[in-house]
C-alpha atoms as a PDB file:
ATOM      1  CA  UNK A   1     -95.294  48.270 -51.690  1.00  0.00           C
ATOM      2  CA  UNK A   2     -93.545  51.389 -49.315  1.00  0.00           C
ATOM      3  CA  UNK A   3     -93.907  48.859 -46.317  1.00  0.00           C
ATOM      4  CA  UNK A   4     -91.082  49.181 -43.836  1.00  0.00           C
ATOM      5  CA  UNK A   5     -90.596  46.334 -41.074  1.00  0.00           C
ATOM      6  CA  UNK A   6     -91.726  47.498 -38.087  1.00  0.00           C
ATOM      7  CA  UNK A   7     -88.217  47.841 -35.424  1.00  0.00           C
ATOM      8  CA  UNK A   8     -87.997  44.420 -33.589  1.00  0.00           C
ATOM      9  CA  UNK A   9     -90.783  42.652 -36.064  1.00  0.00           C
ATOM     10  CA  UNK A  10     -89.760  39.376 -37.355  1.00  0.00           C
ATOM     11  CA  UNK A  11     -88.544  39.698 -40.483  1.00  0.00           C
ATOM     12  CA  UNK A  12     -89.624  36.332 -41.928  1.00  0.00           C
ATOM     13  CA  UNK A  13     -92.918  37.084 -41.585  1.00  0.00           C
ATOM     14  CA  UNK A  14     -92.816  40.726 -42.772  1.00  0.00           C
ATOM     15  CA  UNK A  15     -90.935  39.334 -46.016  1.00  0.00           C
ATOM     16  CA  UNK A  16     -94.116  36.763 -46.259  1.00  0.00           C
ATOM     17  CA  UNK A  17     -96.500  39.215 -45.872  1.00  0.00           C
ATOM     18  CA  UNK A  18     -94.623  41.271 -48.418  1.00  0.00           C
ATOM     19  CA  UNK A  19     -94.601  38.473 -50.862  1.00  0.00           C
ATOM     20  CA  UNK A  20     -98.476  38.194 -50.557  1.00  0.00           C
ATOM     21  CA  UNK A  21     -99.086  41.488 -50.876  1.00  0.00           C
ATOM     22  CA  UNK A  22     -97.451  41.487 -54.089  1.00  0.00           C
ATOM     23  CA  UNK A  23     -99.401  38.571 -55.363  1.00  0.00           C
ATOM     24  CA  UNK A  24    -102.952  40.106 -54.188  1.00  0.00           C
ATOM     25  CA  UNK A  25    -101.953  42.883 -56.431  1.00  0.00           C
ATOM     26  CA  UNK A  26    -100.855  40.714 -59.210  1.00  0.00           C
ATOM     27  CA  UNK A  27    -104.406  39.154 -58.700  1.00  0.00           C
ATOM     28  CA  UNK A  28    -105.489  42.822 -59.149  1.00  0.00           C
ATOM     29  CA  UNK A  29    -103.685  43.584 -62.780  1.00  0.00           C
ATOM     30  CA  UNK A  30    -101.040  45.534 -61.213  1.00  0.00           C
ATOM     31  CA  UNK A  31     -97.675  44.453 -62.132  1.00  0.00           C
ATOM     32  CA  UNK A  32     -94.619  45.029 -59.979  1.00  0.00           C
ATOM     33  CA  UNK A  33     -91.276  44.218 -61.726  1.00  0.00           C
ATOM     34  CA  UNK A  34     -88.746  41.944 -60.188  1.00  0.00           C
ATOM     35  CA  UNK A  35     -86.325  45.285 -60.190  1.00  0.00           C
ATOM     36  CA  UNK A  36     -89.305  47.232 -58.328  1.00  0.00           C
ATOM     37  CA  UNK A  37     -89.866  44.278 -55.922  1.00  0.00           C
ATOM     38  CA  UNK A  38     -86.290  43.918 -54.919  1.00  0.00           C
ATOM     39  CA  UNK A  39     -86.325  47.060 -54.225  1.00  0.00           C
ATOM     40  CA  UNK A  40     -89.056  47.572 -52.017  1.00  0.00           C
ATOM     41  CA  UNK A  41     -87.018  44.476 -50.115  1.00  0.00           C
ATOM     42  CA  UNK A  42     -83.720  46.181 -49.962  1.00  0.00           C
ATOM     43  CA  UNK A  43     -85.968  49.474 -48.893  1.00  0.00           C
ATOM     44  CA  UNK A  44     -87.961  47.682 -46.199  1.00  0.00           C
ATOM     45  CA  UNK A  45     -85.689  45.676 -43.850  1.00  0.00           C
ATOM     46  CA  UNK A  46     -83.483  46.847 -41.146  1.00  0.00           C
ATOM     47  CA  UNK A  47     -80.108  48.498 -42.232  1.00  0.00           C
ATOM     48  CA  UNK A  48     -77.938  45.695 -41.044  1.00  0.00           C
ATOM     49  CA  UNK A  49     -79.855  43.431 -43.448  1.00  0.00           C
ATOM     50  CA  UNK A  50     -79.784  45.627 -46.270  1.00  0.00           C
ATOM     51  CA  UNK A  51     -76.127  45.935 -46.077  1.00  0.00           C
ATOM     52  CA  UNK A  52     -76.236  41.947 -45.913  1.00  0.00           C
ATOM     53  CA  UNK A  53     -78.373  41.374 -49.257  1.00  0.00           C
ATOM     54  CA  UNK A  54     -76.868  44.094 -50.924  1.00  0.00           C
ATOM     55  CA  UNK A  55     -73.399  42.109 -50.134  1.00  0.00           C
ATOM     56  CA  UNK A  56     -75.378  39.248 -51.497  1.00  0.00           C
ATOM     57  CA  UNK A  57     -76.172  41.044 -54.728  1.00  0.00           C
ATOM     58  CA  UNK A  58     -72.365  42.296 -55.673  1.00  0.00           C
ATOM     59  CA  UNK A  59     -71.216  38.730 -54.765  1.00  0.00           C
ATOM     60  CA  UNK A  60     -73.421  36.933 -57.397  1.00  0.00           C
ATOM     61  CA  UNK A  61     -72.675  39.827 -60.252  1.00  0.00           C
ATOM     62  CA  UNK A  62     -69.107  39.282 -59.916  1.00  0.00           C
ATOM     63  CA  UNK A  63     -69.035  36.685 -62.804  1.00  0.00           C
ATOM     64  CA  UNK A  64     -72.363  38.869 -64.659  1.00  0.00           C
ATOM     65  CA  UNK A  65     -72.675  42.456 -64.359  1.00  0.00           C
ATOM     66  CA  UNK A  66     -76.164  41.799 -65.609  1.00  0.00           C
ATOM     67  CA  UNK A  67     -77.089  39.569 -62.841  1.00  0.00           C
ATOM     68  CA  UNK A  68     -80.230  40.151 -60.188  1.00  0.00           C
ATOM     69  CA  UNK A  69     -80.922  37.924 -57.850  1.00  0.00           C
ATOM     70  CA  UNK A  70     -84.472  36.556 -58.168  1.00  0.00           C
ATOM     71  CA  UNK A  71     -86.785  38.552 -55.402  1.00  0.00           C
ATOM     72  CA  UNK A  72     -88.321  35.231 -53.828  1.00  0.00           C
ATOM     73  CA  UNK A  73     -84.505  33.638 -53.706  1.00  0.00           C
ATOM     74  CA  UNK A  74     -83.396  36.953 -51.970  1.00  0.00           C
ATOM     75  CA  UNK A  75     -85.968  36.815 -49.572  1.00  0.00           C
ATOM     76  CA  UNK A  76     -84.956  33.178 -48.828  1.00  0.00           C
ATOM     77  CA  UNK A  77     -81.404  34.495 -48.185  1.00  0.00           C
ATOM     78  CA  UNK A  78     -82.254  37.291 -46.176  1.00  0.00           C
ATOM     79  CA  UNK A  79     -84.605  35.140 -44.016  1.00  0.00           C
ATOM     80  CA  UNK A  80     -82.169  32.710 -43.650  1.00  0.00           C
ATOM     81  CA  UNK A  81     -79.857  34.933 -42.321  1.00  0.00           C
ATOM     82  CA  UNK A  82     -82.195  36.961 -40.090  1.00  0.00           C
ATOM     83  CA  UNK A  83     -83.295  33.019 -38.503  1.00  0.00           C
ATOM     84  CA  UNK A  84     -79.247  32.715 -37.853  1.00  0.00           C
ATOM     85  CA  UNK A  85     -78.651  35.847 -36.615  1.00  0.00           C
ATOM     86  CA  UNK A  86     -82.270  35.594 -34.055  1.00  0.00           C
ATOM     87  CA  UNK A  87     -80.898  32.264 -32.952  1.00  0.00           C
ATOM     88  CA  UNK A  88     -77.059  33.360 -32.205  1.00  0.00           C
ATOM     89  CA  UNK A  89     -78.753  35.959 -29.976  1.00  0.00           C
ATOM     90  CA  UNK A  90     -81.086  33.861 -28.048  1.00  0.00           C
ATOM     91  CA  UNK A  91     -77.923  31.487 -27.576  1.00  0.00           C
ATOM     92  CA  UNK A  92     -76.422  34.654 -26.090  1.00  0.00           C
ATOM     93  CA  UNK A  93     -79.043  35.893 -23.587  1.00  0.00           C
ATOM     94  CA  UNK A  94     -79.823  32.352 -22.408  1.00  0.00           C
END
């Protein structure tokens, strides 16, 4: 679960890949905790995302200190925002 998203890799895909990974090893008896996987998320994408999710994060534990964000809704979120930011840029350049 150290993966890091290769520089210019999409990052839907990675995230994906990450999610199976985590359920292959689920599959094997090893158990990753929500806190663990999020995490290895935060660790693994490109800085400019991280700051974005971890914005994402403070955000929803304004009303709950407590709070996490569920790892498979984060990864929606940080998709989402990678598929925005991919198609700005190709609006750009073309």
């Amino acid at each position: 679960m150290e993966s890091q998203c290769p520089q210019g890799e999409n990052i839907r895909r990675f995230l994906t890949d990450l999610g199976t990974r985590r359920e292959e090893l689920s599959m094997s008896d090893v158990t990753i905790t929500n806190a663990d996987y999020r995490s290895t998320i935060l660790s693994s994408i490109p800085p400019w995302l991280k700051s974005y999710a971890t914005n994402l994060q403070v955000s929803a534990s304004v009303r709950d200190l407590m709070y996490e964000i569920e790892p498979d809704i984060l990864i929606h979120m940080i998709s989402e925002e990678y598929d925005q930011v991919m198609r700005e840029k190709s609006m750009q350049s073309g």
